[in-house]
C-alpha atoms as a PDB file:
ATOM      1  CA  UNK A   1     267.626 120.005  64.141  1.00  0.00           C
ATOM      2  CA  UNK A   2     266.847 123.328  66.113  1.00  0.00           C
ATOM      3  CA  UNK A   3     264.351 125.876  64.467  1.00  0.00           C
ATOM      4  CA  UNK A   4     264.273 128.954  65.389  1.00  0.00           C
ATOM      5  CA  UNK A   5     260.962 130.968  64.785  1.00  0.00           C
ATOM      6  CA  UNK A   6     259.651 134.289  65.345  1.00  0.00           C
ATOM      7  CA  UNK A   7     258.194 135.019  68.167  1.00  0.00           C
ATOM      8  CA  UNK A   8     253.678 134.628  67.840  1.00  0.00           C
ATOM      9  CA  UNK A   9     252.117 138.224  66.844  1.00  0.00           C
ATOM     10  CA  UNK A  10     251.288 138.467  70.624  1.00  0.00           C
ATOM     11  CA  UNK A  11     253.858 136.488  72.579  1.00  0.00           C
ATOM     12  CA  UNK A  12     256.605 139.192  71.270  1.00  0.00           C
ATOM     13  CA  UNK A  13     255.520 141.715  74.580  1.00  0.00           C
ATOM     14  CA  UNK A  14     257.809 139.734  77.001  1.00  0.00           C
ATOM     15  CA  UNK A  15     260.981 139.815  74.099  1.00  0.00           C
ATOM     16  CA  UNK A  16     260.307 143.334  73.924  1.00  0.00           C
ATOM     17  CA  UNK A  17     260.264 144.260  77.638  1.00  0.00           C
ATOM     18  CA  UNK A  18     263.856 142.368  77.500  1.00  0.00           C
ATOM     19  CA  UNK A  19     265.281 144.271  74.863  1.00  0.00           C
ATOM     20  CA  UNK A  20     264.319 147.779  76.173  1.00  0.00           C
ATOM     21  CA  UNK A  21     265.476 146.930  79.881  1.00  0.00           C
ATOM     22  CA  UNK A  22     268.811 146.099  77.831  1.00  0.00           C
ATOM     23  CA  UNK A  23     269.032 148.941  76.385  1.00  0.00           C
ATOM     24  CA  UNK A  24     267.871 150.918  79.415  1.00  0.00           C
ATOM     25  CA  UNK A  25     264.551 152.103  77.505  1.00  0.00           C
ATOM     26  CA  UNK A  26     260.931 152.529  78.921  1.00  0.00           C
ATOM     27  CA  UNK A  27     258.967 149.914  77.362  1.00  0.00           C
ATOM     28  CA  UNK A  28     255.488 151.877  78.252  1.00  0.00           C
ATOM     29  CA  UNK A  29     256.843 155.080  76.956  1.00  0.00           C
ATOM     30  CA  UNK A  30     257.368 154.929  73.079  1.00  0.00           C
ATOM     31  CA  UNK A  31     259.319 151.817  72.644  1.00  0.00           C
ATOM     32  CA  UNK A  32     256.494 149.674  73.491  1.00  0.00           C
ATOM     33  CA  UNK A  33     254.318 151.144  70.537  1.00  0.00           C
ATOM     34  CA  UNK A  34     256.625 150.429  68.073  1.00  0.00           C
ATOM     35  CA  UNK A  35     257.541 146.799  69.209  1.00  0.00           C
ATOM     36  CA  UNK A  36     254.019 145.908  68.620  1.00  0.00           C
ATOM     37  CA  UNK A  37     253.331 148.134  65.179  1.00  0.00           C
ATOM     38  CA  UNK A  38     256.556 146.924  63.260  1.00  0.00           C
ATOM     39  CA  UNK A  39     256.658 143.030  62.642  1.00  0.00           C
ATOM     40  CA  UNK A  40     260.892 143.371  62.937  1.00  0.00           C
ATOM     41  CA  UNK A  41     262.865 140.647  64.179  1.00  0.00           C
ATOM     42  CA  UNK A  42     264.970 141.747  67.279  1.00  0.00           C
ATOM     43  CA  UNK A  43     268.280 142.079  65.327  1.00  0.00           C
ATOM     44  CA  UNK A  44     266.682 144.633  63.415  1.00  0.00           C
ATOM     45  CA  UNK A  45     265.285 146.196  66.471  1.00  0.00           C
ATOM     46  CA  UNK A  46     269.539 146.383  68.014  1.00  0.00           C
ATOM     47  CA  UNK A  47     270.166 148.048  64.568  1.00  0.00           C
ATOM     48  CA  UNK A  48     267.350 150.727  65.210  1.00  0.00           C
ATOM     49  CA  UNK A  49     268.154 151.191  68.832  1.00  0.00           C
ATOM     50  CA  UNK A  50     271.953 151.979  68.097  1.00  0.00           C
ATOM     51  CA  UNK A  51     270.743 154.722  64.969  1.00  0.00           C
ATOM     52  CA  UNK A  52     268.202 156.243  67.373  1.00  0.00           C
ATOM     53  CA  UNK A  53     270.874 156.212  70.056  1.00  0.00           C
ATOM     54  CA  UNK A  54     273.207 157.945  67.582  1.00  0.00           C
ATOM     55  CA  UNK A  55     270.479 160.578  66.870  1.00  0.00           C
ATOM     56  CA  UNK A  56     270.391 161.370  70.604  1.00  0.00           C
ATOM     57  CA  UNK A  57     273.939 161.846  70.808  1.00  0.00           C
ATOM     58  CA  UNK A  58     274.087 164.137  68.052  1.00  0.00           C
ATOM     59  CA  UNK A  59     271.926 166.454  69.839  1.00  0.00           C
ATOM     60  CA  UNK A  60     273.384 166.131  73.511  1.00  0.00           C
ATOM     61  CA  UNK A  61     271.086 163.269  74.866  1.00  0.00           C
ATOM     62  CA  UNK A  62     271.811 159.738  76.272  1.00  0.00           C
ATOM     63  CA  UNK A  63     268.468 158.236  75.441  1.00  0.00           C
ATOM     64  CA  UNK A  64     266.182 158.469  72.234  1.00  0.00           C
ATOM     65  CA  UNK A  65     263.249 160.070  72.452  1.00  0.00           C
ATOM     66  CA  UNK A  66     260.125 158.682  71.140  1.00  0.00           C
ATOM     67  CA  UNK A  67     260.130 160.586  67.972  1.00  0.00           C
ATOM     68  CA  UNK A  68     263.372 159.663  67.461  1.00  0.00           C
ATOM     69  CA  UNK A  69     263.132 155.846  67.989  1.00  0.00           C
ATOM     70  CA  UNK A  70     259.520 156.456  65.246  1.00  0.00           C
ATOM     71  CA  UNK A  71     261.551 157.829  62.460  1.00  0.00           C
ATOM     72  CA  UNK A  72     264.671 155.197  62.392  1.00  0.00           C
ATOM     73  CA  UNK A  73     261.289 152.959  62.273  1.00  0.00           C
ATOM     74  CA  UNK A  74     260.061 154.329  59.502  1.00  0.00           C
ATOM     75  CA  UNK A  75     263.339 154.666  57.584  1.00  0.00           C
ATOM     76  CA  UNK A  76     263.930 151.104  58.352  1.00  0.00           C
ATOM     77  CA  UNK A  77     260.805 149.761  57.076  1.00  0.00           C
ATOM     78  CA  UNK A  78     260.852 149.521  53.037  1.00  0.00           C
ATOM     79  CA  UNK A  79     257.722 148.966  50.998  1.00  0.00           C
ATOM     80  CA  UNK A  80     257.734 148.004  47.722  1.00  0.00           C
ATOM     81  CA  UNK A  81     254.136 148.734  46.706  1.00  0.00           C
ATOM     82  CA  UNK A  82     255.740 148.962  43.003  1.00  0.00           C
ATOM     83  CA  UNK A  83     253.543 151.926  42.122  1.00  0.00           C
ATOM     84  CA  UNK A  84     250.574 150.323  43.389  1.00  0.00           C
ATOM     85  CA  UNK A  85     250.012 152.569  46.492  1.00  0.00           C
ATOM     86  CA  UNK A  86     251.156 155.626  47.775  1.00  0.00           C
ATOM     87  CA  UNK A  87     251.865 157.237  50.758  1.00  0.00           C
ATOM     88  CA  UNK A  88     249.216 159.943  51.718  1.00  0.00           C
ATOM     89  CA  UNK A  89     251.009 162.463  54.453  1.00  0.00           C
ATOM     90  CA  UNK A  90     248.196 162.673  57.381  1.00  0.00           C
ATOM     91  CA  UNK A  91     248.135 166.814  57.505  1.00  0.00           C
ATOM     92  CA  UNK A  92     244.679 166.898  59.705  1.00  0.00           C
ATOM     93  CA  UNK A  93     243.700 166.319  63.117  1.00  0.00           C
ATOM     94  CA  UNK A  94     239.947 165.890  64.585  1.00  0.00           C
ATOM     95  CA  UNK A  95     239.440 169.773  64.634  1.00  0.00           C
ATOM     96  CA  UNK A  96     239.789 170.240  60.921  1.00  0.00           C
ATOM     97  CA  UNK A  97     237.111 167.087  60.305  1.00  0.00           C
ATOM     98  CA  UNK A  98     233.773 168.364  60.697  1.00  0.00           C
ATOM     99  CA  UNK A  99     231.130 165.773  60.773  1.00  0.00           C
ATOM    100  CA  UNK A 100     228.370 164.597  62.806  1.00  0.00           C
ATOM    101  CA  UNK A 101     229.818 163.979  66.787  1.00  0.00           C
ATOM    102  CA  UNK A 102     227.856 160.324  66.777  1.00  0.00           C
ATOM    103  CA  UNK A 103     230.149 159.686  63.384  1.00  0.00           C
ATOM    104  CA  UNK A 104     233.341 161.384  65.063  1.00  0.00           C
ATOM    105  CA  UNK A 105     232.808 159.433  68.228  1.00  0.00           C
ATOM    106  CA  UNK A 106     232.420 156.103  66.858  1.00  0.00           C
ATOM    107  CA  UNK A 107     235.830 157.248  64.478  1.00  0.00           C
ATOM    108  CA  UNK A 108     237.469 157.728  68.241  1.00  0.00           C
ATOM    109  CA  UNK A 109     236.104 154.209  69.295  1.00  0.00           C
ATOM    110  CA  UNK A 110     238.114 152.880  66.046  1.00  0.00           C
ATOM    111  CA  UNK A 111     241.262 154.425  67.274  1.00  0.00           C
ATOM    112  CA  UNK A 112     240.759 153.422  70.965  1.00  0.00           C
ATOM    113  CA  UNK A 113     239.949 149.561  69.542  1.00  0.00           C
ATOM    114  CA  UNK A 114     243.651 149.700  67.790  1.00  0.00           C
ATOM    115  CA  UNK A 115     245.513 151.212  70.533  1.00  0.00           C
ATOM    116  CA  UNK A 116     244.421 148.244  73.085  1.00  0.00           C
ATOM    117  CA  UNK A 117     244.863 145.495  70.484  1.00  0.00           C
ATOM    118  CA  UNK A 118     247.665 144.321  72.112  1.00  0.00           C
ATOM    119  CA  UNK A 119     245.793 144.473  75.761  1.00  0.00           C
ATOM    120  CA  UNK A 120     242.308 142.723  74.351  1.00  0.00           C
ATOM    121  CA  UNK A 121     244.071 140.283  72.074  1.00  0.00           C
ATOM    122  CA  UNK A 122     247.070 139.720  73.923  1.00  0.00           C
ATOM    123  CA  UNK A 123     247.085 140.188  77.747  1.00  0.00           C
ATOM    124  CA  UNK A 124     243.329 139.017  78.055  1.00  0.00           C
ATOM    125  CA  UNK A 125     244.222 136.088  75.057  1.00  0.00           C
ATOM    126  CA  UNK A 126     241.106 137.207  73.528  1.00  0.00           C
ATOM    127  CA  UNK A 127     243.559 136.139  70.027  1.00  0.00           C
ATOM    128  CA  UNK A 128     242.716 132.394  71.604  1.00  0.00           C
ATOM    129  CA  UNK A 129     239.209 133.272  70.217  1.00  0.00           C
ATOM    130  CA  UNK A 130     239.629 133.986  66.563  1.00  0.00           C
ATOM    131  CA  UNK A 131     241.997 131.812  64.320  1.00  0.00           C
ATOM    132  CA  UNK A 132     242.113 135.251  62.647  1.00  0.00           C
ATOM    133  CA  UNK A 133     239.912 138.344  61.378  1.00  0.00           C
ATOM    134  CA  UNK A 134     241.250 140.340  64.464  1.00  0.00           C
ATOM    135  CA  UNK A 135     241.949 143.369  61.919  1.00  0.00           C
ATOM    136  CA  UNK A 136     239.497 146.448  61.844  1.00  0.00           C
ATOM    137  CA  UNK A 137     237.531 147.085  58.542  1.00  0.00           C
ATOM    138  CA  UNK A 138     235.893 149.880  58.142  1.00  0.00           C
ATOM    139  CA  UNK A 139     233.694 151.601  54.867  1.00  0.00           C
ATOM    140  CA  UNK A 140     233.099 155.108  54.589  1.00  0.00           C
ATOM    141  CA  UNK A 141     230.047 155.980  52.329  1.00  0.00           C
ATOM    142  CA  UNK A 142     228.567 159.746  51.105  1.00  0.00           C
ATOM    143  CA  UNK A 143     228.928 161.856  48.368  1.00  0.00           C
ATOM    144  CA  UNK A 144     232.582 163.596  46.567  1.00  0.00           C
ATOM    145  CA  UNK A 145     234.182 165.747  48.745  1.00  0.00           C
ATOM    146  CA  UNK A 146     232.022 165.155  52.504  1.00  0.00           C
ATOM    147  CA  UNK A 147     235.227 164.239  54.054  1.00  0.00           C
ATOM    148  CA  UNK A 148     236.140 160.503  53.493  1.00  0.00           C
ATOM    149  CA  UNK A 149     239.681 161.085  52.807  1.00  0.00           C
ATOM    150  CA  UNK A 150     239.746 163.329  55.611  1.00  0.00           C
ATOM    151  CA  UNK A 151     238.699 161.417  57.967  1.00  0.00           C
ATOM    152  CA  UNK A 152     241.445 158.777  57.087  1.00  0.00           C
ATOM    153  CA  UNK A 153     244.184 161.472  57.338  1.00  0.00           C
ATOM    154  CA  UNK A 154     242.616 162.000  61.000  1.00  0.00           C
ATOM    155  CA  UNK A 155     242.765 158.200  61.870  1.00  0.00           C
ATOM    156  CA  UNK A 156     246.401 157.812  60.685  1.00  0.00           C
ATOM    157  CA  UNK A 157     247.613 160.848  62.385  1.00  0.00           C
ATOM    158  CA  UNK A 158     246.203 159.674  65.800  1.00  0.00           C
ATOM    159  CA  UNK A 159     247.276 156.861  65.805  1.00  0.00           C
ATOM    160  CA  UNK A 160     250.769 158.001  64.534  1.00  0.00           C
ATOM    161  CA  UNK A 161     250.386 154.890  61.250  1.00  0.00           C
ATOM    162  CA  UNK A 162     251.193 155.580  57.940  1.00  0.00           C
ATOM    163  CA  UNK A 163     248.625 155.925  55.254  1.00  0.00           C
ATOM    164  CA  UNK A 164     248.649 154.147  51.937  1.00  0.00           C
ATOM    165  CA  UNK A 165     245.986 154.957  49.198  1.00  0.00           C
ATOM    166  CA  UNK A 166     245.588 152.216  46.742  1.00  0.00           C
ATOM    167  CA  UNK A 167     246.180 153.219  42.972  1.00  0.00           C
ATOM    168  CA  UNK A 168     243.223 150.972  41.557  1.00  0.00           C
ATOM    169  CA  UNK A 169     244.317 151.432  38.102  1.00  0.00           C
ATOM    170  CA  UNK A 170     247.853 149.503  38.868  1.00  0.00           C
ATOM    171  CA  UNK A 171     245.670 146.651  40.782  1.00  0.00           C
ATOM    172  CA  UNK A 172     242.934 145.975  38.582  1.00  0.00           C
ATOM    173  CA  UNK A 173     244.390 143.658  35.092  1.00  0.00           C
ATOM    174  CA  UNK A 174     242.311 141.808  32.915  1.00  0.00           C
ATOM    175  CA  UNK A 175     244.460 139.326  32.591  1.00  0.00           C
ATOM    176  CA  UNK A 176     243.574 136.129  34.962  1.00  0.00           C
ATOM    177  CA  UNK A 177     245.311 136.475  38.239  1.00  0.00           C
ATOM    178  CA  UNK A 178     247.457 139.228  37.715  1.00  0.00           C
ATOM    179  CA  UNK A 179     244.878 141.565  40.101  1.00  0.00           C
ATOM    180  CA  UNK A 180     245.005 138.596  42.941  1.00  0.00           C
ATOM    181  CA  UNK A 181     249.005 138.833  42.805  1.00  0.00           C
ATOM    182  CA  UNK A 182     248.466 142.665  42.910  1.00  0.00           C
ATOM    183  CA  UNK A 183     246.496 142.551  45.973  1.00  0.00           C
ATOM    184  CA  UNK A 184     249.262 140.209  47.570  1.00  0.00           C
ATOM    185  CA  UNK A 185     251.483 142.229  47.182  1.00  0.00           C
ATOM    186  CA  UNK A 186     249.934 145.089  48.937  1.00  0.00           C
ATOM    187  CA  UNK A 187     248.822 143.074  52.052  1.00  0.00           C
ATOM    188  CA  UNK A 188     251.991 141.566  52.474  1.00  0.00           C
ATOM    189  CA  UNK A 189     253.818 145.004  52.212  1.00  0.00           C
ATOM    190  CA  UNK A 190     251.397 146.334  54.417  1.00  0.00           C
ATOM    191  CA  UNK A 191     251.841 143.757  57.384  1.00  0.00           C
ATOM    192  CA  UNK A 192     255.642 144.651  57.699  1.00  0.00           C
ATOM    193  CA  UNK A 193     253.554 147.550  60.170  1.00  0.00           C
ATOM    194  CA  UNK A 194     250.206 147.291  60.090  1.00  0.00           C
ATOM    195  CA  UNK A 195     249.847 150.457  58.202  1.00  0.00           C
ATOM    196  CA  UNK A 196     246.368 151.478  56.852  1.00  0.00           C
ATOM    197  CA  UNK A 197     245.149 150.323  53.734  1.00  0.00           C
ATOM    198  CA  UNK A 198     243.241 152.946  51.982  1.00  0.00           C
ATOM    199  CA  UNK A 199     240.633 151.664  48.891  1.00  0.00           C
ATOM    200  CA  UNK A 200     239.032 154.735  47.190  1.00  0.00           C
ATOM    201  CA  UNK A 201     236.302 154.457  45.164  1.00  0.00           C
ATOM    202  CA  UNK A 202     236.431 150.708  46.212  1.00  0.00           C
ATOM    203  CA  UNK A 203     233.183 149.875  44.619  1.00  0.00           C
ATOM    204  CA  UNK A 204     235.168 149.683  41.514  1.00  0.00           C
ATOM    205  CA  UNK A 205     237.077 146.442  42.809  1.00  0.00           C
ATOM    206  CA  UNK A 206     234.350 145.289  45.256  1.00  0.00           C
ATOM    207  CA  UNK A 207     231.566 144.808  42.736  1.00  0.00           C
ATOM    208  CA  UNK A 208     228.563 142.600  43.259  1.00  0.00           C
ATOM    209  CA  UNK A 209     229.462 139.225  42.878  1.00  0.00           C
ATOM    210  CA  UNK A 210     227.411 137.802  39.504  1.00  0.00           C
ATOM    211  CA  UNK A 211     225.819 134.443  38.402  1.00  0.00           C
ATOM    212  CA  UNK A 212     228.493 132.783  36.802  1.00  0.00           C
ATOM    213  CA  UNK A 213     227.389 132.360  32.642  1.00  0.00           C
ATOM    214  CA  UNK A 214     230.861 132.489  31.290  1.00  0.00           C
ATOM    215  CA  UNK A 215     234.730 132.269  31.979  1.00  0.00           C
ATOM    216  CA  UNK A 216     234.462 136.137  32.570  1.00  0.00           C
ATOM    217  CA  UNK A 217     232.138 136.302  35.369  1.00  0.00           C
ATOM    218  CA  UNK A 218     233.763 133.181  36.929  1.00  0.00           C
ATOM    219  CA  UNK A 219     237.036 134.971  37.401  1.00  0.00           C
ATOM    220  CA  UNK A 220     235.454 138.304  38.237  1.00  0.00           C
ATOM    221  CA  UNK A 221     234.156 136.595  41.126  1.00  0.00           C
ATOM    222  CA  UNK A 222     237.452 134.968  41.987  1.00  0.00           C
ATOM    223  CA  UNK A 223     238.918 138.162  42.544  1.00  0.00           C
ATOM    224  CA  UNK A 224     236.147 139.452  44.155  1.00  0.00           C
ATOM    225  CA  UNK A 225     236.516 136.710  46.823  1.00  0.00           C
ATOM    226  CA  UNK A 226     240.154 136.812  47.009  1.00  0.00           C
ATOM    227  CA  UNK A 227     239.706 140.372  47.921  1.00  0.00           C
ATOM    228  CA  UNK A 228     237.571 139.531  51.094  1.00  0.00           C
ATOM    229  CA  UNK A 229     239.965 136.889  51.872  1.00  0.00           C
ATOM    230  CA  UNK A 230     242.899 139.038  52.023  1.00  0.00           C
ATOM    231  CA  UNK A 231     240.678 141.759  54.085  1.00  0.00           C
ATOM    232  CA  UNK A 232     239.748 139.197  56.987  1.00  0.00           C
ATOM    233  CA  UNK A 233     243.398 137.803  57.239  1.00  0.00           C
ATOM    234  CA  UNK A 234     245.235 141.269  57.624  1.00  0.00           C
ATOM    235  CA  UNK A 235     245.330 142.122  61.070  1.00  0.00           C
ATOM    236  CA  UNK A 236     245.871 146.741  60.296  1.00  0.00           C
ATOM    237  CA  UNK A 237     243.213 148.733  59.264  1.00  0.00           C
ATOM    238  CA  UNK A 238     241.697 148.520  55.844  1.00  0.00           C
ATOM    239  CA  UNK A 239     239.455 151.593  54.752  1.00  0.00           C
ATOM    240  CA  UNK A 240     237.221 151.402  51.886  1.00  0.00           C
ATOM    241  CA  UNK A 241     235.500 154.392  50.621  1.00  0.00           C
ATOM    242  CA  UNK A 242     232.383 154.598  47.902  1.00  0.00           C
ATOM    243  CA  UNK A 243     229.724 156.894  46.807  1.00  0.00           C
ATOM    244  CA  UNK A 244     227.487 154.038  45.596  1.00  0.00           C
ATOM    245  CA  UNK A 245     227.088 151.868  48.328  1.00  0.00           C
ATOM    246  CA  UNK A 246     224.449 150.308  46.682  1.00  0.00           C
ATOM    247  CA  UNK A 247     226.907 148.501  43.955  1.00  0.00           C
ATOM    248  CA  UNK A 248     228.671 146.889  47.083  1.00  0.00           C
ATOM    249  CA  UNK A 249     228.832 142.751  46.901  1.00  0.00           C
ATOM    250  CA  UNK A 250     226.100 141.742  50.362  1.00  0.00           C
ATOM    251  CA  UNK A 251     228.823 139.950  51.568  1.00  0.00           C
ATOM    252  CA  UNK A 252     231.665 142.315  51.588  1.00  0.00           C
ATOM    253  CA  UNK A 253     228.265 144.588  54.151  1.00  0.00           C
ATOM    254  CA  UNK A 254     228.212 142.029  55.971  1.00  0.00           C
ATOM    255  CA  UNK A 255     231.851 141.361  56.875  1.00  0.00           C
ATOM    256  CA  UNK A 256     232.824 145.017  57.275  1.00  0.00           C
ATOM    257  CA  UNK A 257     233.161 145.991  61.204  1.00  0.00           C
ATOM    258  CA  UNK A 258     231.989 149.907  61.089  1.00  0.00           C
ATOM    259  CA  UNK A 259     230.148 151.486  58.655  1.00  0.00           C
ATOM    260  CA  UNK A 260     229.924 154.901  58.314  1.00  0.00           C
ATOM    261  CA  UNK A 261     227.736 157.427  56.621  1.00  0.00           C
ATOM    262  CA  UNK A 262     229.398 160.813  55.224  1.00  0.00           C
ATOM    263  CA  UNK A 263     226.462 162.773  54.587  1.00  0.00           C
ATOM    264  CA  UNK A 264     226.564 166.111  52.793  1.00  0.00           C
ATOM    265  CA  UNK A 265     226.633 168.908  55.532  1.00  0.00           C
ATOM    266  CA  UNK A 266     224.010 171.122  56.676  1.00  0.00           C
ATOM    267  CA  UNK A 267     223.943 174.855  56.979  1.00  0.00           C
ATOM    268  CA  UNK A 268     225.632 174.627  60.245  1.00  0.00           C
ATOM    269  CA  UNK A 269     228.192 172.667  59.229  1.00  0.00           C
ATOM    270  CA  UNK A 270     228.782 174.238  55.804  1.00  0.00           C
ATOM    271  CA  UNK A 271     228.831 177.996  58.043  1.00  0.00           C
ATOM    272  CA  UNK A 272     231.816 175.909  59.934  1.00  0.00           C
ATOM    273  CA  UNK A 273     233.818 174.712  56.815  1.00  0.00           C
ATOM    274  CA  UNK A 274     233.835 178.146  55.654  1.00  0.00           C
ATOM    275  CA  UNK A 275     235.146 179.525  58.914  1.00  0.00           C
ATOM    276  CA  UNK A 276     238.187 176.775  58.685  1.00  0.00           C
ATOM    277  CA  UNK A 277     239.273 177.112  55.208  1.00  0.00           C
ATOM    278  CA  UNK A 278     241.648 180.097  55.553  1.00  0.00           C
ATOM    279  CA  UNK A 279     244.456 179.694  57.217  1.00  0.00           C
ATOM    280  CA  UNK A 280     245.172 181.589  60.491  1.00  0.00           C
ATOM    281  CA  UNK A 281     248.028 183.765  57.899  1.00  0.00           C
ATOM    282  CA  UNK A 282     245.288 184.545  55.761  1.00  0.00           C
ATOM    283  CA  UNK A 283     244.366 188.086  55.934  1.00  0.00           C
ATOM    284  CA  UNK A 284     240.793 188.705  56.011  1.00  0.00           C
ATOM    285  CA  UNK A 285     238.011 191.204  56.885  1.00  0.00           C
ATOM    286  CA  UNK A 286     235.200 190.935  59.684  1.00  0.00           C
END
């Protein structure tokens, strides 16, 4: 009896190289990105090659460019959130996000820690280290409308992943299990490309765990732990966002990678947000 697996998260670079000599493709220059991002199997990858390669025909090329090679990606990749998350189009880059540049700096740092994942985790082995957890968890905190949605757009857009924002009314049941099975569904959907996971208002699903005094709290605090579970074992980007930071379970603090503080803008910055808000069509005096 022969099995045939996939290839480990990080073994796959070698495969990859392979497939895009094969197909006469520089690995370093688009195709590489999207090896790594998309958990495909290499059949799927020949199917995507050939479309792209068909794209580039029809307008007078031999070779797909990166954009094209991105979009047969994302057509080929079908979530079925079932109404449970949507996809939020990433409109704004790190001009339009105006924030304090220690809090914009350590957004960058974020972004730079995804783009070398495969480099730390894979070429250095540092995955040898951690039997997992190697995702990146971040929680935005600070009041309605500081720019914590924002600042998501900005991270998906930079690093060219799509966005989902979790519909917390489809998640949350109160019937036993159903919201674990919810959130199972999401991660698994998400891993198919390590898109980012978007939990507004999170404080709603990652309430303080309680002392257990009936069936009710026990189960509460089932989920509650499921939850953090699910958030250590999926290796994308998972963004929670909250205005009470305060109702936040300790241990969901403690487990969260960066933590960052929207706070509501200054004079300065407010003088700046005005100055943005009209676009450059917008007809206006001195």
């Amino acid at each position: 009896v022969f099995e045939i697996r996939e290839p480990a998260e990080f073994a796959r670079r070698e495969l990859g190289i392979r497939l895009a000599e094969k197909w006469k493709l520089p690995f370093d220059d688009g195709f590489g990105e999207l090896w790594e991002q998309y958990v495909f199997t290499p059949g799927q990858f020949h199917a995507i090659i050939e479309q792209a390669k068909d794209m580039a025909l029809a307008r007078g090329g031999q070779h797909p460019s990166r954009d094209e090679l991105r979009e047969v990606c994302r057509r080929q990749t079908e979530y079925r959130f079932e109404g449970k998350a949507h996809r939020v189009r990433a409109k704004f880059g790190w001009e339009d996000l105006v924030l304090s540049e220690a809090s914009k700096q350590l957004l960058r740092d974020i972004c730079t820690r995804m783009k070398n994942r495969e480099l730390v985790y894979g070429a250095w082995n540092f995955s040898s280290r951690f039997s997992y957890g190697m995702g990146t968890s971040i929680l935005f905190t600070g009041s309605p409308g500081t720019g914590k949605t924002m600042a998501a757009q900005v991270m998906a857009k930079e690093l060219e992943l799509e966005l989902f924002r979790i519909n917390l009314s489809a998640v949350v049941s109160k019937y036993v299990g159903e919201t674990e099975k919810n959130l199972n569904l999401i991660f698994d959907e998400a891993s198919k490309s390590l898109c980012i996971l978007f939990f507004d208002e999170a404080d709603a699903l990652f309430g303080k765990r309680s002392e257990v005094k009936d069936a009710q709290d026990k189960y509460a605090n089932a989920e509650t732990a499921y939850l953090l579970q699910k958030m250590e074992e999926y290796e994308g980007i998972v963004i929670l966002a909250t205005n009470y930071i305060q109702n936040f379970d300790e241990a969901f603090k403690r487990r969260i990678r960066f933590m960052i503080e929207f706070p509501l803008p200054d004079a300065k910055r407010r003088l700046k947000i005005w100055s943005q808000v009209y676009p450059r069509q917008t007809p206006v005096s001195e």
